[in-house]
Structures are given as structure tokens and as C-alpha cells.
PDB file of N, CA and C in Angstrom:
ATOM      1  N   UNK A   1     129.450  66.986  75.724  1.00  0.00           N
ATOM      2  CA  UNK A   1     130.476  66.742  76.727  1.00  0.00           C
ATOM      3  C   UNK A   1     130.935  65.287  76.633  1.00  0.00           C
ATOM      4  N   UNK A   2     132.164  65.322  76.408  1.00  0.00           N
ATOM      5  CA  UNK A   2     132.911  64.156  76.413  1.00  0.00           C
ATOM      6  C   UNK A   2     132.920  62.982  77.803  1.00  0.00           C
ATOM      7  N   UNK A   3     132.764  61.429  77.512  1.00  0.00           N
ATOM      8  CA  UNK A   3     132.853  60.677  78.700  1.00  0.00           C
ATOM      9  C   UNK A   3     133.737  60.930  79.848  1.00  0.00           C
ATOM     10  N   UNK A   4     134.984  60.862  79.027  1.00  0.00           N
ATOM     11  CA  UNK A   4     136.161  60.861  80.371  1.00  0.00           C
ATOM     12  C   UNK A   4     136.351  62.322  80.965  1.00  0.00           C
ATOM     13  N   UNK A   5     135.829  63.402  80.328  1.00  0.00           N
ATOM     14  CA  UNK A   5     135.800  64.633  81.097  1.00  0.00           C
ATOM     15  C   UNK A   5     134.706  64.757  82.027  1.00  0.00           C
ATOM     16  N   UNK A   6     133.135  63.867  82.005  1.00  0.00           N
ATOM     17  CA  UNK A   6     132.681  63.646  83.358  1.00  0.00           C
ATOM     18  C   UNK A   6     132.766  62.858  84.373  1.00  0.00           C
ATOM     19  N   UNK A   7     133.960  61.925  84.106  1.00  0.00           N
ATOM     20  CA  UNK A   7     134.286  60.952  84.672  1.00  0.00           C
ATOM     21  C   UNK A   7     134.946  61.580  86.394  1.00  0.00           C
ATOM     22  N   UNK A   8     135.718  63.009  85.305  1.00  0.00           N
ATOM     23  CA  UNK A   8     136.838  63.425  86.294  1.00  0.00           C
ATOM     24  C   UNK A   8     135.973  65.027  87.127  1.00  0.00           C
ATOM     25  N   UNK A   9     134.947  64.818  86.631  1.00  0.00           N
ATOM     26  CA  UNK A   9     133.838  66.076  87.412  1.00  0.00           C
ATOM     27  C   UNK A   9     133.463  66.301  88.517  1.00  0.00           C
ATOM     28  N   UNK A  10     133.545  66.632  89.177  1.00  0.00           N
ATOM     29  CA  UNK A  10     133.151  66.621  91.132  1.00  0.00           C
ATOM     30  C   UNK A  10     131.852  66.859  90.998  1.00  0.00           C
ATOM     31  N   UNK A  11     131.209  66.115  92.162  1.00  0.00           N
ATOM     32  CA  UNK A  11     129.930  66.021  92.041  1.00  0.00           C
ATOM     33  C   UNK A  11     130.099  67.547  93.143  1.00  0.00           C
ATOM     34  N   UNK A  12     128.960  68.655  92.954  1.00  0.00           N
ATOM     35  CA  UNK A  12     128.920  69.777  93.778  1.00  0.00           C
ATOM     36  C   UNK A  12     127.096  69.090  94.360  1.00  0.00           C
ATOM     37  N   UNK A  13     127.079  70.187  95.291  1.00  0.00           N
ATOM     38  CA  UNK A  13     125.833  69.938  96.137  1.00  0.00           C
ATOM     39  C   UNK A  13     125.513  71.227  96.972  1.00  0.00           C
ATOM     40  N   UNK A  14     124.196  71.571  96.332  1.00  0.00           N
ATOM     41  CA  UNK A  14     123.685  73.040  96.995  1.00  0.00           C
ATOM     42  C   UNK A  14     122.374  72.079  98.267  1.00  0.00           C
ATOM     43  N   UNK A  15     122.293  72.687  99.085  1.00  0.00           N
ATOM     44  CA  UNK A  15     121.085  72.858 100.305  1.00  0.00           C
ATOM     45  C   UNK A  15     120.836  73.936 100.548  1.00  0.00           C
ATOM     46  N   UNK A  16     119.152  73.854 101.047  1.00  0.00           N
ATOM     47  CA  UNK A  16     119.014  75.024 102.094  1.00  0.00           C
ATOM     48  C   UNK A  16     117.829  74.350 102.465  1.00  0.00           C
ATOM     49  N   UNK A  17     117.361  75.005 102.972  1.00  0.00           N
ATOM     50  CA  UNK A  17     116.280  74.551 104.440  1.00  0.00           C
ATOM     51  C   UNK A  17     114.856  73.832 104.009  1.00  0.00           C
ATOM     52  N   UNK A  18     114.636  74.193 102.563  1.00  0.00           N
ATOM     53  CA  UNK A  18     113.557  73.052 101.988  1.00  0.00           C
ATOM     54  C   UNK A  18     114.173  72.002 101.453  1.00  0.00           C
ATOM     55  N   UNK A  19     115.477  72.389 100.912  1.00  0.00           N
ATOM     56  CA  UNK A  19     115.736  70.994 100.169  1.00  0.00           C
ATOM     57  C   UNK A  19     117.014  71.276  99.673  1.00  0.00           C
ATOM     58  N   UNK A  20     117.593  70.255  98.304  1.00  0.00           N
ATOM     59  CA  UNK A  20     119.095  70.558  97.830  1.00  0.00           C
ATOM     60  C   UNK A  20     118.777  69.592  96.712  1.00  0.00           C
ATOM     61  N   UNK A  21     120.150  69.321  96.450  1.00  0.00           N
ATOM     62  CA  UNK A  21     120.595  68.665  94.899  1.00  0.00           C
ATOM     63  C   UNK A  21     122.204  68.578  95.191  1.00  0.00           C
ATOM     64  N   UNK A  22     122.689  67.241  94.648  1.00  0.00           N
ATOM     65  CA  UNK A  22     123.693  67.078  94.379  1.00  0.00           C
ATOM     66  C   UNK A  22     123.645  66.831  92.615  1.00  0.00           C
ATOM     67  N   UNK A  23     124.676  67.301  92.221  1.00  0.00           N
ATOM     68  CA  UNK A  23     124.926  67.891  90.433  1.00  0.00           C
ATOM     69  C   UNK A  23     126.011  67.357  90.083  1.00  0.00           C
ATOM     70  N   UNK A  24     126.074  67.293  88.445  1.00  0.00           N
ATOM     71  CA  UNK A  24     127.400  67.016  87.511  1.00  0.00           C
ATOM     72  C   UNK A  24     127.217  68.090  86.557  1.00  0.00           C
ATOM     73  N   UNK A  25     127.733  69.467  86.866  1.00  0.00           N
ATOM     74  CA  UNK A  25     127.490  70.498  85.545  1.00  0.00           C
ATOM     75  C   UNK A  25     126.059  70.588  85.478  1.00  0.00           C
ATOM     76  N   UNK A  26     125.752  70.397  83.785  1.00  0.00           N
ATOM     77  CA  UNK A  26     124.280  70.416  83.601  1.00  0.00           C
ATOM     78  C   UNK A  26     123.953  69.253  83.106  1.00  0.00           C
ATOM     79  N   UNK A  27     124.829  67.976  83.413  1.00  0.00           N
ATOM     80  CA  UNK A  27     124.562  67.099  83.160  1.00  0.00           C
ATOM     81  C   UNK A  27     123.527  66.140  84.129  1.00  0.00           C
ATOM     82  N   UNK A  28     123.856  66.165  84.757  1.00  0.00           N
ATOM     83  CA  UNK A  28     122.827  65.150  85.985  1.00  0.00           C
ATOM     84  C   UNK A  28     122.832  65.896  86.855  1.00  0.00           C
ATOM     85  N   UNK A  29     121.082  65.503  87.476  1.00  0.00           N
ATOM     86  CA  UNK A  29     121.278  65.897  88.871  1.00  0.00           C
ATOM     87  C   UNK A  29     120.358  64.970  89.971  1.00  0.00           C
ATOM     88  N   UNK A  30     120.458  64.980  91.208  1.00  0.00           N
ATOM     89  CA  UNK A  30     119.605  64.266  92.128  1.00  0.00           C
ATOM     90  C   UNK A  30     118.870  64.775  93.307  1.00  0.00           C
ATOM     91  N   UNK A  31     118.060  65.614  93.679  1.00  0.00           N
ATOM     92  CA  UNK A  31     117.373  66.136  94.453  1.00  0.00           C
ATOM     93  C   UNK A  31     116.637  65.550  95.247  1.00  0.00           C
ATOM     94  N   UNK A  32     116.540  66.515  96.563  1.00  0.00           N
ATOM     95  CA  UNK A  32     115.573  66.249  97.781  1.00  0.00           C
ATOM     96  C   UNK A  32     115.037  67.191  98.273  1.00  0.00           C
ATOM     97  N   UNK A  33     114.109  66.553  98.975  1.00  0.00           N
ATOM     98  CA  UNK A  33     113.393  67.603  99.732  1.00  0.00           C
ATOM     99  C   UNK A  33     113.420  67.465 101.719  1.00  0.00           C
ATOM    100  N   UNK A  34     113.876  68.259 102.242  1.00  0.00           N
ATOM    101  CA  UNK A  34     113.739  67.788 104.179  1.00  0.00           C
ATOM    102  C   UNK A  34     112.481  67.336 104.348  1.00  0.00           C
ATOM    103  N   UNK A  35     112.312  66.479 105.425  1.00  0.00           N
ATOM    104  CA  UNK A  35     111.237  66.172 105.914  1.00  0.00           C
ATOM    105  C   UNK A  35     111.884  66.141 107.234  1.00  0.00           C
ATOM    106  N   UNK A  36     111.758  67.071 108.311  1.00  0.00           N
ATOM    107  CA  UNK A  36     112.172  67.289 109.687  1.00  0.00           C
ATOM    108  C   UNK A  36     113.778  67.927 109.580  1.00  0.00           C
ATOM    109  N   UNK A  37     114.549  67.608 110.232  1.00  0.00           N
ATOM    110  CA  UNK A  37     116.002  68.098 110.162  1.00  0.00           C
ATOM    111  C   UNK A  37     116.904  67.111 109.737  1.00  0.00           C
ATOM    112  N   UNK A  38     116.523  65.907 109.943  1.00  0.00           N
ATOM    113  CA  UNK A  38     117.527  64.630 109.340  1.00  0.00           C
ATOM    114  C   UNK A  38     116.967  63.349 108.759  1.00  0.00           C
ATOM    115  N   UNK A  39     115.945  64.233 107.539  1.00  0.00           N
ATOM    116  CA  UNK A  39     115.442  62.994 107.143  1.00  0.00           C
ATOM    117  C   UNK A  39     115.405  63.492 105.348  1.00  0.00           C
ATOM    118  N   UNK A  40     116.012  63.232 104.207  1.00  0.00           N
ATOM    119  CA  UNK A  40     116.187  63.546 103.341  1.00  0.00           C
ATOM    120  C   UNK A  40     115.089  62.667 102.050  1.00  0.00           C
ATOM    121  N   UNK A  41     114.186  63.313 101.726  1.00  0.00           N
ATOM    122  CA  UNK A  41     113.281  62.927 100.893  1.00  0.00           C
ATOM    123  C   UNK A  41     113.209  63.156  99.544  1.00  0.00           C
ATOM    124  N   UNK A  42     114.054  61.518  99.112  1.00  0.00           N
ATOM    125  CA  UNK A  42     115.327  61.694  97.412  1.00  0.00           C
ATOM    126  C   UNK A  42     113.839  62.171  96.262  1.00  0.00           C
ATOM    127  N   UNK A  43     113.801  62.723  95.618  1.00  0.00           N
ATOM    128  CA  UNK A  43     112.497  62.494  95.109  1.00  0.00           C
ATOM    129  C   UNK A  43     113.032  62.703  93.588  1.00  0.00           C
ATOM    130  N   UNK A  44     113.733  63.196  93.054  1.00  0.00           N
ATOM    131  CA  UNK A  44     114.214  63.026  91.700  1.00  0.00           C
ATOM    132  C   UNK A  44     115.746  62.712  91.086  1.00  0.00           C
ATOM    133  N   UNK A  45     115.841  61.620  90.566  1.00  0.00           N
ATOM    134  CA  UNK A  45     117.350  61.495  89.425  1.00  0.00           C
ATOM    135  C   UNK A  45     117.212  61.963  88.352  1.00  0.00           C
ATOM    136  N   UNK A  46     118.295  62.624  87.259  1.00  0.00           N
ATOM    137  CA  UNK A  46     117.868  63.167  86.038  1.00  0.00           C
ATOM    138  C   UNK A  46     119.363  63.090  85.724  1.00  0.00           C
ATOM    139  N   UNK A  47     119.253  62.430  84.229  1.00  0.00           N
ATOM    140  CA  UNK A  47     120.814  62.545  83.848  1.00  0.00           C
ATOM    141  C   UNK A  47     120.501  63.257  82.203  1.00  0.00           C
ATOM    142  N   UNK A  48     121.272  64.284  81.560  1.00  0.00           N
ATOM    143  CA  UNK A  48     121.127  64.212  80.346  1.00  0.00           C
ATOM    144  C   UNK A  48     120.971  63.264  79.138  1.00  0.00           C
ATOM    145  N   UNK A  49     119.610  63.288  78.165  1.00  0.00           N
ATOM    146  CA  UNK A  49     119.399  61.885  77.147  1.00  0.00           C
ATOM    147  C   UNK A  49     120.826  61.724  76.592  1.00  0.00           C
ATOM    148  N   UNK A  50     121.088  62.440  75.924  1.00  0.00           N
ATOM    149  CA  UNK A  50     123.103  62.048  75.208  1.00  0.00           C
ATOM    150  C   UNK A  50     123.918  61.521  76.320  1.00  0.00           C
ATOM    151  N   UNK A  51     123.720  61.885  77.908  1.00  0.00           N
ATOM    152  CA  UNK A  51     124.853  61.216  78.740  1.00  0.00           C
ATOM    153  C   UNK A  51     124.473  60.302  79.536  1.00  0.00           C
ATOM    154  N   UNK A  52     123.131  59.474  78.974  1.00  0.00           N
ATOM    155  CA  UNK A  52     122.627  58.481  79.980  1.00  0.00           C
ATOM    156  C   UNK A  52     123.904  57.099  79.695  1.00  0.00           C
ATOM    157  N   UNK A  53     123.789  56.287  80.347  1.00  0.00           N
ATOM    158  CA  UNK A  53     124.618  54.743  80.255  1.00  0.00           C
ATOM    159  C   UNK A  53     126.072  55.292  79.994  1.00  0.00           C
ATOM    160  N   UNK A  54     126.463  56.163  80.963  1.00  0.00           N
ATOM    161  CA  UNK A  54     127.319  56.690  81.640  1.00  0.00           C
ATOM    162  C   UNK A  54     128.065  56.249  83.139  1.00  0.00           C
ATOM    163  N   UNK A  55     126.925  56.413  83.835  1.00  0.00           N
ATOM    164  CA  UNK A  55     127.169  56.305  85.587  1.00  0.00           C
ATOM    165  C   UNK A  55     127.331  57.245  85.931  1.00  0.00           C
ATOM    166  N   UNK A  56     126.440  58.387  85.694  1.00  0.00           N
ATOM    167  CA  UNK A  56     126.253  59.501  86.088  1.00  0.00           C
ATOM    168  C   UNK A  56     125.310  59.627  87.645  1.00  0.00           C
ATOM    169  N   UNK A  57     124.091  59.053  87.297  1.00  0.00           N
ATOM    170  CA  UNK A  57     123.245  58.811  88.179  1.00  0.00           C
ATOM    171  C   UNK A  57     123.714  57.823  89.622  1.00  0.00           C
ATOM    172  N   UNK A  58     124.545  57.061  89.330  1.00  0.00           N
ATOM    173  CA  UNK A  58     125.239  56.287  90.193  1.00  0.00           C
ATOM    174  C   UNK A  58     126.282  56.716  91.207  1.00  0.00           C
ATOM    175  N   UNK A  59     127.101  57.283  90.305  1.00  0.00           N
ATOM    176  CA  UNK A  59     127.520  58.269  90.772  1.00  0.00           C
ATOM    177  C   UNK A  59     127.352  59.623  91.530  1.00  0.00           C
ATOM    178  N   UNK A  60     126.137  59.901  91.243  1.00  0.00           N
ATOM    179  CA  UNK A  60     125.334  60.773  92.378  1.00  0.00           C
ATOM    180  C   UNK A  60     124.819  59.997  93.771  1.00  0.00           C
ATOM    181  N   UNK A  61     124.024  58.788  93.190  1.00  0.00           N
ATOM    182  CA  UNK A  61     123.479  57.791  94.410  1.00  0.00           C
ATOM    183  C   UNK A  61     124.600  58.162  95.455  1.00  0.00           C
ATOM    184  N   UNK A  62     125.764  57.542  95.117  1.00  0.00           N
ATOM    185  CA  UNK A  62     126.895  57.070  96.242  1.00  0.00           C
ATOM    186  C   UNK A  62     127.172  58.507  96.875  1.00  0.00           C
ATOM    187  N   UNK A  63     127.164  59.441  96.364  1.00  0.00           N
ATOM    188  CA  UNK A  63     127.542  60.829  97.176  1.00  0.00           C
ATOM    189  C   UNK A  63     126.733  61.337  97.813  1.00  0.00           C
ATOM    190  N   UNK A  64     125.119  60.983  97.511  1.00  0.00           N
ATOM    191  CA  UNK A  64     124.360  61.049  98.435  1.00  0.00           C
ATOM    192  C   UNK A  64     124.528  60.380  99.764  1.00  0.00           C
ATOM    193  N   UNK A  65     124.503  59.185  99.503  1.00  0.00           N
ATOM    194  CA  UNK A  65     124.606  58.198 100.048  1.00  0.00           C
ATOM    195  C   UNK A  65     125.915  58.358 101.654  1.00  0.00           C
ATOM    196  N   UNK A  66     127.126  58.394 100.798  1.00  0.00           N
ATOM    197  CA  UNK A  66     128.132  58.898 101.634  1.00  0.00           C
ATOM    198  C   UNK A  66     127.584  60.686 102.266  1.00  0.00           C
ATOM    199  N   UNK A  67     126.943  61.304 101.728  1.00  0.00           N
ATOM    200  CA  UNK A  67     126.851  62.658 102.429  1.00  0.00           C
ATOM    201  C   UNK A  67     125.635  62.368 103.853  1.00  0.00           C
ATOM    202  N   UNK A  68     124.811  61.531 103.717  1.00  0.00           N
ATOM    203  CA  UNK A  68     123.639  61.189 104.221  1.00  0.00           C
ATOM    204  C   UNK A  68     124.283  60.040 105.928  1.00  0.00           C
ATOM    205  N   UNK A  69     125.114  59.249 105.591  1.00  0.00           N
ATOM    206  CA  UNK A  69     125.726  58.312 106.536  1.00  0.00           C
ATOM    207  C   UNK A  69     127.083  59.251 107.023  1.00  0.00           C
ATOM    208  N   UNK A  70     127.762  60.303 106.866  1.00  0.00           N
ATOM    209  CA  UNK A  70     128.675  60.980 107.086  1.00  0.00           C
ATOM    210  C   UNK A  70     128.037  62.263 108.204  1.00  0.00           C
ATOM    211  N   UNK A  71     126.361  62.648 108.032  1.00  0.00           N
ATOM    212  CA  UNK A  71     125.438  63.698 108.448  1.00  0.00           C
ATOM    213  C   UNK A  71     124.356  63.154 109.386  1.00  0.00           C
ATOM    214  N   UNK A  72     124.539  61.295 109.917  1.00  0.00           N
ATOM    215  CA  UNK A  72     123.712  61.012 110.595  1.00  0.00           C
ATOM    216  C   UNK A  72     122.654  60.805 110.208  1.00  0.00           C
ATOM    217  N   UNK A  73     121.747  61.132 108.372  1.00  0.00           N
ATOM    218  CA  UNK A  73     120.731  61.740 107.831  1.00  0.00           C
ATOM    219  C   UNK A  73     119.866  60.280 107.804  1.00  0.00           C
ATOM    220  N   UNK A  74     119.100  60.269 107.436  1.00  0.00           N
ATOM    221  CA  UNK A  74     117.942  58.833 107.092  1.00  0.00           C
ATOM    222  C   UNK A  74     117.717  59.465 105.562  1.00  0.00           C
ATOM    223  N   UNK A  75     117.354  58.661 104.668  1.00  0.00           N
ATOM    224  CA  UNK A  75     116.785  58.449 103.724  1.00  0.00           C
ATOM    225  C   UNK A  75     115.622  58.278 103.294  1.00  0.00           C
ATOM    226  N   UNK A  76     114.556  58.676 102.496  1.00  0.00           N
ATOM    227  CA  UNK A  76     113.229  58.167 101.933  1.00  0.00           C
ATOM    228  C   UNK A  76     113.437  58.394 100.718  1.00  0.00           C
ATOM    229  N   UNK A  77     113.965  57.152  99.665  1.00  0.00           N
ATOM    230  CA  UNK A  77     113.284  57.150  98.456  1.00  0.00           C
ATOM    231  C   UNK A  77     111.959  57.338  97.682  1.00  0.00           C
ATOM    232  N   UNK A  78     111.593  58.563  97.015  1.00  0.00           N
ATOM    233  CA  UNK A  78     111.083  58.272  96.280  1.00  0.00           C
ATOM    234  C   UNK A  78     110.607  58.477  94.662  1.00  0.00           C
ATOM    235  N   UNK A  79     111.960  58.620  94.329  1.00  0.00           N
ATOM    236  CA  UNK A  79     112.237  58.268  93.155  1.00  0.00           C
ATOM    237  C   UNK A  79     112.499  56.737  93.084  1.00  0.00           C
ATOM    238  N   UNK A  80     111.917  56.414  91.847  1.00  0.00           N
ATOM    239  CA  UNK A  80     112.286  55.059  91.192  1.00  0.00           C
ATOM    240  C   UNK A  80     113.475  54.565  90.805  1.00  0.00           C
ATOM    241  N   UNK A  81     114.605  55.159  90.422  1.00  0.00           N
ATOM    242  CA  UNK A  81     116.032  54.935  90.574  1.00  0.00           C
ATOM    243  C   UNK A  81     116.576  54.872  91.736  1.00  0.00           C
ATOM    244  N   UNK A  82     116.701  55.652  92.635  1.00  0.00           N
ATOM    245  CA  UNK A  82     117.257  55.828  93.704  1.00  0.00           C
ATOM    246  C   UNK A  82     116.595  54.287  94.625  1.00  0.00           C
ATOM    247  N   UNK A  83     115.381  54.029  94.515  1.00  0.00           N
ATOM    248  CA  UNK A  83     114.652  52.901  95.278  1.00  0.00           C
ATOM    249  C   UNK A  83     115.205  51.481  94.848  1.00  0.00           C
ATOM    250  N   UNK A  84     115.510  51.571  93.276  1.00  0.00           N
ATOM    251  CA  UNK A  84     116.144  50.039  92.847  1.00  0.00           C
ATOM    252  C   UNK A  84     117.643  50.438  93.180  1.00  0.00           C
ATOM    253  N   UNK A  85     118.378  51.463  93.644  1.00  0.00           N
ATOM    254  CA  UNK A  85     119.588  51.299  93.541  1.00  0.00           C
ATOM    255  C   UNK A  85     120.236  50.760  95.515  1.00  0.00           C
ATOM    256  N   UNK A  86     118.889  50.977  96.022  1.00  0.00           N
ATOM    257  CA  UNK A  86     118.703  50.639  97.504  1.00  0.00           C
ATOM    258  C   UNK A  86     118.598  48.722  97.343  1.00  0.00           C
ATOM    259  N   UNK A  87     117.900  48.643  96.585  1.00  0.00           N
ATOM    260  CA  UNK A  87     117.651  47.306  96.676  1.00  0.00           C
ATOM    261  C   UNK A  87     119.106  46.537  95.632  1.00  0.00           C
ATOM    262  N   UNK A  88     119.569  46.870  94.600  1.00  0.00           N
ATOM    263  CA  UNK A  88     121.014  46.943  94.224  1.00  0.00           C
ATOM    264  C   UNK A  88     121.960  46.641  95.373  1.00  0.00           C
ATOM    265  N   UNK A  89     122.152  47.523  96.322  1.00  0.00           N
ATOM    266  CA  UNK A  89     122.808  47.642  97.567  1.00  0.00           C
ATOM    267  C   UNK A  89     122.768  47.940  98.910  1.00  0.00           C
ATOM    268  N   UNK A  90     122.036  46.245  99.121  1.00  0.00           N
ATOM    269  CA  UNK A  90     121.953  46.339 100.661  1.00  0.00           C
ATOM    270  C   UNK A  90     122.525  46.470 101.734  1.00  0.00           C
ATOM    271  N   UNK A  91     124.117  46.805 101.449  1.00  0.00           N
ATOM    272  CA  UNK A  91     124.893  47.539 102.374  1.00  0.00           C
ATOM    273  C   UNK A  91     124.413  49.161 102.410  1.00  0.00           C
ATOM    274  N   UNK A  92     124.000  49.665 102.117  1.00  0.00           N
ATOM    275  CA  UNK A  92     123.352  50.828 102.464  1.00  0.00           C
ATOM    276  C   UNK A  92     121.884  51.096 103.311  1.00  0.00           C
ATOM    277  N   UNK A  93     121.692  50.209 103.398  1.00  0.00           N
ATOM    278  CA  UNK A  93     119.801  50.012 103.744  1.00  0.00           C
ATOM    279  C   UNK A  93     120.096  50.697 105.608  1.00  0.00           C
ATOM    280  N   UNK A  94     121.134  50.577 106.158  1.00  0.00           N
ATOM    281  CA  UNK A  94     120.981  51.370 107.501  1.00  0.00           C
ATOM    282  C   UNK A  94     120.699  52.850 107.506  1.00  0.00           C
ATOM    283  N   UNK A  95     120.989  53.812 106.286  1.00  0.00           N
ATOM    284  CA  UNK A  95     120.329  55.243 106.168  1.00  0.00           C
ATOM    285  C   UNK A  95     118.816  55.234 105.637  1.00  0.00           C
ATOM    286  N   UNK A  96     118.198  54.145 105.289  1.00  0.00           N
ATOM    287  CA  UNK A  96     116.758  54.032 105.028  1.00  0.00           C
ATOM    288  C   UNK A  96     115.842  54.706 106.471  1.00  0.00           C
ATOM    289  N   UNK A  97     115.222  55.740 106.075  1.00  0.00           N
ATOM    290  CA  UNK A  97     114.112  56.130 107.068  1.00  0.00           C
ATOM    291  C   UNK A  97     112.716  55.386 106.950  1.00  0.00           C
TER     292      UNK A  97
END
């Protein structure tokens, strides 16, 4: 899969009552798990090896990110990407649980 055709990809996002994922195709994805009703527990990033140093993963962060502050939600990193991309951008640190 070509760069500029995931550039222009909508990030989709499945939930249900244990958990969800926001996706790019089968290229990346970023998952959680609930912990209560509004507390989202990030626990994995995964981008395809051929489509890493992209901004794939980044691009997921922020839609989390915006879906999570748009839903009232709190945050718990704990994935290792998702945790340096908190400390990256401390304008986000108010959805931190």
C-alpha cells in the first residue's frame, strides 16, 4: 500500500463493552480495553513493518485522543508509544486517568 493512499484513509473504530480499536485497513491499529464506563485502558499500537515511519500510529494517537476528550473518557496508557506520545504532548495530559 502506497503512502499517499494512507494518508487519505479514515481512521474507523469498532467498541463494545470489553474494549475496541481504532484502525487504518490492515495497516495499523490501536487498542483498548474499559476499565469502568469512562476510563479507556490504551494497551496496544501496531503499525505494519513496510508502513512504519509513516504517521500511522500518530495518527491513530490523535483520534483516540479527540474520541476520548469529545466522550468525557480518561485515559491509562499502557502501551509504550502511546505513554511517550503523552509526554510528546502535554496539551493532552487533562484525559490522563
Amino acid at each position: 500500500m502506497q503512502k499517499m493512499a494512507l494518508e487519505k484513509t479514515s481512521i474507523e473504530h469498532d467498541n463494545n463493552k470489553l474494549g475496541g480499536r481504532f484502525y487504518i485497513e490492515n495497516a495499523a491499529q490501536l487498542s483498548y480495553r474499559w476499565d469502568g464506563l469512562k476510563t479507556m485502558v490504551v494497551d496496544h499500537t501496531t503499525v505494519d513493518r513496510e508502513l512504519r515511519g509513516q504517521g500511522l500510529a500518530e495518527r491513530l494517537y490523535h483520534h483516540m485522543v479527540k474520541y476520548a476528550s469529545d466522550n468525557q473518557l480518561r485515559v491509562v496508557p499502557v502501551c509504550s508509544y502511546i505513554e511517550s506520545m503523552f509526554e510528546r504532548h502535554p496539551e493532552d495530559a487533562a484525559i490522563l486517568g
